[in-house]
C-alpha atoms as a PDB file:
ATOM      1  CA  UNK A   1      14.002  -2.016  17.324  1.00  0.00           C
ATOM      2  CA  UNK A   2      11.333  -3.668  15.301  1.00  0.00           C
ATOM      3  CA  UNK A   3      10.154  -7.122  16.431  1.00  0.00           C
ATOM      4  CA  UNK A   4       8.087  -9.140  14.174  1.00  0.00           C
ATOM      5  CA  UNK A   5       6.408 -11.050  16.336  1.00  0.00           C
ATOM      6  CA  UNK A   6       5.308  -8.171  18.976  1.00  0.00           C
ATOM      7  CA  UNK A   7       1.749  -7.284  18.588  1.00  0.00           C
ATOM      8  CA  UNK A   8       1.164  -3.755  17.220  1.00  0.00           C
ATOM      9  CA  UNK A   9      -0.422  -1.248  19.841  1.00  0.00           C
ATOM     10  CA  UNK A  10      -2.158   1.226  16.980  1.00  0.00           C
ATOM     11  CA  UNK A  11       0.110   1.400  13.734  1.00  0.00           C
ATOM     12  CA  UNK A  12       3.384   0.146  12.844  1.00  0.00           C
ATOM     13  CA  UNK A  13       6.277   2.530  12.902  1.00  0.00           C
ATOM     14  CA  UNK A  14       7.844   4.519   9.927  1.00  0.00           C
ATOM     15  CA  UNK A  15      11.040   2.405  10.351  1.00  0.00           C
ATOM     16  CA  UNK A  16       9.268  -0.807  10.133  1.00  0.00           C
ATOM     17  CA  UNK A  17       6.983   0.034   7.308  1.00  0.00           C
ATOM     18  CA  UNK A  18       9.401   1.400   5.314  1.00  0.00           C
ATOM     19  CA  UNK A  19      11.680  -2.372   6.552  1.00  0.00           C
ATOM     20  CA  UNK A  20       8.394  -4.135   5.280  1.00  0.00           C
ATOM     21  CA  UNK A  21       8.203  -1.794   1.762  1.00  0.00           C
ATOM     22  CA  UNK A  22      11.752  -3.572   0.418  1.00  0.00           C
ATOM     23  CA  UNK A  23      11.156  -6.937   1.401  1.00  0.00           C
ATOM     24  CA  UNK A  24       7.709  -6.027  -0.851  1.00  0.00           C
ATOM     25  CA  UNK A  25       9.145  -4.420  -3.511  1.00  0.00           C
ATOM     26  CA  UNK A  26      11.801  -7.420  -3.623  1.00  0.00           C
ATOM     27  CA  UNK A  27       9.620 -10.004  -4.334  1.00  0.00           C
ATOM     28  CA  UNK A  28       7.903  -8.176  -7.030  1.00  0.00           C
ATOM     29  CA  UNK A  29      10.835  -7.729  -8.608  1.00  0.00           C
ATOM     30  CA  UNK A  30      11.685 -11.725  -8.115  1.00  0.00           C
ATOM     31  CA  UNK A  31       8.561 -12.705  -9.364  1.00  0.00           C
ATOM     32  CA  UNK A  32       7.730 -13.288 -13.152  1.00  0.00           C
ATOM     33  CA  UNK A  33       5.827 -11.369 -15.370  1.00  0.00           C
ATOM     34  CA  UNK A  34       2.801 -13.770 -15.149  1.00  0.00           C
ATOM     35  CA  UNK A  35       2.743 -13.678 -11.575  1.00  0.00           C
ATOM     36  CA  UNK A  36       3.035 -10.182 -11.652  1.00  0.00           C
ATOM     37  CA  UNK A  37       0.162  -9.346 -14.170  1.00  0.00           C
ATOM     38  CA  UNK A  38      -2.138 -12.057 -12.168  1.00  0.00           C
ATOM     39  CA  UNK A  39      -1.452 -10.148  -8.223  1.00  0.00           C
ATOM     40  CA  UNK A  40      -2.106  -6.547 -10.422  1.00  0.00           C
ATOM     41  CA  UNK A  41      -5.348  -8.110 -11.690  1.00  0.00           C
ATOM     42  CA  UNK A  42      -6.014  -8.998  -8.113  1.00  0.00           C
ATOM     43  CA  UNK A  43      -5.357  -5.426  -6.603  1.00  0.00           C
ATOM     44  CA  UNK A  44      -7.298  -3.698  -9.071  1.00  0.00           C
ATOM     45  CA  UNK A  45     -10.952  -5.736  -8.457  1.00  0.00           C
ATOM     46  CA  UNK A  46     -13.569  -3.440  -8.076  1.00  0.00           C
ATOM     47  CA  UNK A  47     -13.832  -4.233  -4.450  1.00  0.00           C
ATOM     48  CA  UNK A  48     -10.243  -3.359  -3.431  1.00  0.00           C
ATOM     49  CA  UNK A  49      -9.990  -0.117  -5.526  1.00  0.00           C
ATOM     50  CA  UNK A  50     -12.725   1.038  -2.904  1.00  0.00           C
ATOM     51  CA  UNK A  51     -10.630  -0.157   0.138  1.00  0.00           C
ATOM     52  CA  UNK A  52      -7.839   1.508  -1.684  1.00  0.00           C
ATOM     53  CA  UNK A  53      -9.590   4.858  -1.663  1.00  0.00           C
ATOM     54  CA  UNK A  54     -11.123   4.563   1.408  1.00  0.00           C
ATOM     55  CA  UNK A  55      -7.113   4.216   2.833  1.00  0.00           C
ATOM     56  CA  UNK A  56      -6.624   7.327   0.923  1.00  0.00           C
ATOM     57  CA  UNK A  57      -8.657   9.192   2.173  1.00  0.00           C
ATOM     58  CA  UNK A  58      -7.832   8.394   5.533  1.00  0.00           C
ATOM     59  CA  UNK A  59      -4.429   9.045   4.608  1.00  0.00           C
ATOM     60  CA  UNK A  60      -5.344  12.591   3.198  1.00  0.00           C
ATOM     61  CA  UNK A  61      -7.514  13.811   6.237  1.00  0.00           C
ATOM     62  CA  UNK A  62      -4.226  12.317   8.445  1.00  0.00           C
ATOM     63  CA  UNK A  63      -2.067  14.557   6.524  1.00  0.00           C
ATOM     64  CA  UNK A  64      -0.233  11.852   5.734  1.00  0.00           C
ATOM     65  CA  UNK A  65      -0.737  12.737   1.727  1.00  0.00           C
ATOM     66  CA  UNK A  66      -1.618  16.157   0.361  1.00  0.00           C
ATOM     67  CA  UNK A  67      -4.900  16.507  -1.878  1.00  0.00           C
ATOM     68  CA  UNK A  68      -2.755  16.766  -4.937  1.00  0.00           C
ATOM     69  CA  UNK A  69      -1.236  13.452  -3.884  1.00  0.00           C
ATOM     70  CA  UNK A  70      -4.822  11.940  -3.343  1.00  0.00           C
ATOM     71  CA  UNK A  71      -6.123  13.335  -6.920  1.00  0.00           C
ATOM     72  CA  UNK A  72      -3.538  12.062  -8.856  1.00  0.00           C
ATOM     73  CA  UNK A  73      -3.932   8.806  -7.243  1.00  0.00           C
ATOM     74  CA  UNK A  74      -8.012   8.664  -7.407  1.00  0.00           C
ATOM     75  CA  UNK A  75      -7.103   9.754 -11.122  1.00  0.00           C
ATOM     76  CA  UNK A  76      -4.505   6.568 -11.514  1.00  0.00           C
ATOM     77  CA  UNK A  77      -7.376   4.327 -10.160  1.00  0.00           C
ATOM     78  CA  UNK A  78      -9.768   4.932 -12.692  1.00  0.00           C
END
């Protein structure tokens, strides 16, 4: 059972990530339009598109994304 308060050992759990995707994906979808354009702007600075790709990769050697996946995805970031 997921516990928020327990300390990780290495990565969170597939359960709990996908627990932590909704409550995400539920605020965005709370939040106006304004707020929503100004945390995009955020994500996309130069300096967190390369911590995005960096996570991608690690994702791709993982095997947790194919390199199709990871193209289209380096493509969508510009």
């Amino acid at each position: 059972m997921f516990n928020p308060f327990k300390k990780a050992k290495s990565a969170m759990s597939s359960s709990a990530m996908s627990m932590l995707q909704k409550v995400a994906a539920k605020k965005l979808q709370n939040m106006s339009p304004q707020e929503q354009q100004k945390m995009v702007k955020e994500a996309f600075k130069p300096e967190n598109k390369k911590k995005m790709l960096e996570m991608m990769e690690q994702m791709r050697a993982s095997g947790q994304i194919t390199e199709e996946q990871y193209k289209i995805a380096k493509q969508k970031l510009g």
